[in-house]
Protein backbone atom coordinates (compact mmCIF):
# COMPACT_ATOMS: atom_id res chain seq x y z
CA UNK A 1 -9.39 -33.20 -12.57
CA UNK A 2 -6.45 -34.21 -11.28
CA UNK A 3 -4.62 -34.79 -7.74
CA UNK A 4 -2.78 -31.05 -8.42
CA UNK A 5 -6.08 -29.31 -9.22
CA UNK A 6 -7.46 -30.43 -6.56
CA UNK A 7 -5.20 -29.36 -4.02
CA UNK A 8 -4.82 -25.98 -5.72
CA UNK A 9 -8.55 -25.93 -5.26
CA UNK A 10 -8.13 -26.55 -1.65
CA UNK A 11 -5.14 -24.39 -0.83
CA UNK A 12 -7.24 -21.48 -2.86
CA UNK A 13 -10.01 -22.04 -0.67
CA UNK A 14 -8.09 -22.18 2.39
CA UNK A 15 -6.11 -18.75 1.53
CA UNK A 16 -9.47 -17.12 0.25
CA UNK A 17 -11.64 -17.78 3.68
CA UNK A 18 -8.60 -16.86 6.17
CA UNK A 19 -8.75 -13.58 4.00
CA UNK A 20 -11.88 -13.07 4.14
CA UNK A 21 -11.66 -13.84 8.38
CA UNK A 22 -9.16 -11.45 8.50
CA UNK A 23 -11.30 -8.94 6.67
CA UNK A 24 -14.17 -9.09 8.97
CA UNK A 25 -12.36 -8.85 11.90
CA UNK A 26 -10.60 -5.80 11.14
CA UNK A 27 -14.00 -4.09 10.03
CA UNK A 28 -15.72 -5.05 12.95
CA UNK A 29 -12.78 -3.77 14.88
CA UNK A 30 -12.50 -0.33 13.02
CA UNK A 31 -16.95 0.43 13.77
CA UNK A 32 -16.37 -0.89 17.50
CA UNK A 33 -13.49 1.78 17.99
CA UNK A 34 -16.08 4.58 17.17
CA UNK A 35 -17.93 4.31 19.87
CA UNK A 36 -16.08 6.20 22.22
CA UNK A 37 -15.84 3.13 24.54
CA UNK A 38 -12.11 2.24 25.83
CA UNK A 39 -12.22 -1.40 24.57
CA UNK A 40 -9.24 -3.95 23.34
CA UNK A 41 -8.62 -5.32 19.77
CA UNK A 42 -10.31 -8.00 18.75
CA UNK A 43 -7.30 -10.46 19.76
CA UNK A 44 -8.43 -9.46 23.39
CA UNK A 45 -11.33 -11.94 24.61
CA UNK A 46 -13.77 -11.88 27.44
CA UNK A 47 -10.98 -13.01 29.45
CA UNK A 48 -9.14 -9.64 29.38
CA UNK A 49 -12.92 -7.31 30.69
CA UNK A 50 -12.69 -9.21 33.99
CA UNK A 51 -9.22 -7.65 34.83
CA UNK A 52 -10.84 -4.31 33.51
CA UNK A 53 -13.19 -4.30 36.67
CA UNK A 54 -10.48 -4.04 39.17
């Protein structure tokens, strides 16, 4: 194994979990919208419900 396999092994592997990130996210994101609750993507964090309040 050489020095080009094993960055193609680690590029792979870097492309494959950010996938995979991406994947989960938007699933989670899709159930949560059922719910009938008004609440932000999932780019939105906790910092964006205290504005919500006022």
């Amino acid at each position: 194994m050489n020095q080009s396999d094993v960055l193609f092994l680690v590029v792979f592997l870097i492309l494959l979990s950010s996938l995979t990130i991406f994947i989960v996210q938007f699933v989670r994101s899709r159930r949560r919208g059922g719910s009938g609750e008004e609440q932000g993507g999932w780019w939105e964090g906790p910092w964006d419900e205290d504005d919500k309040k006022r």
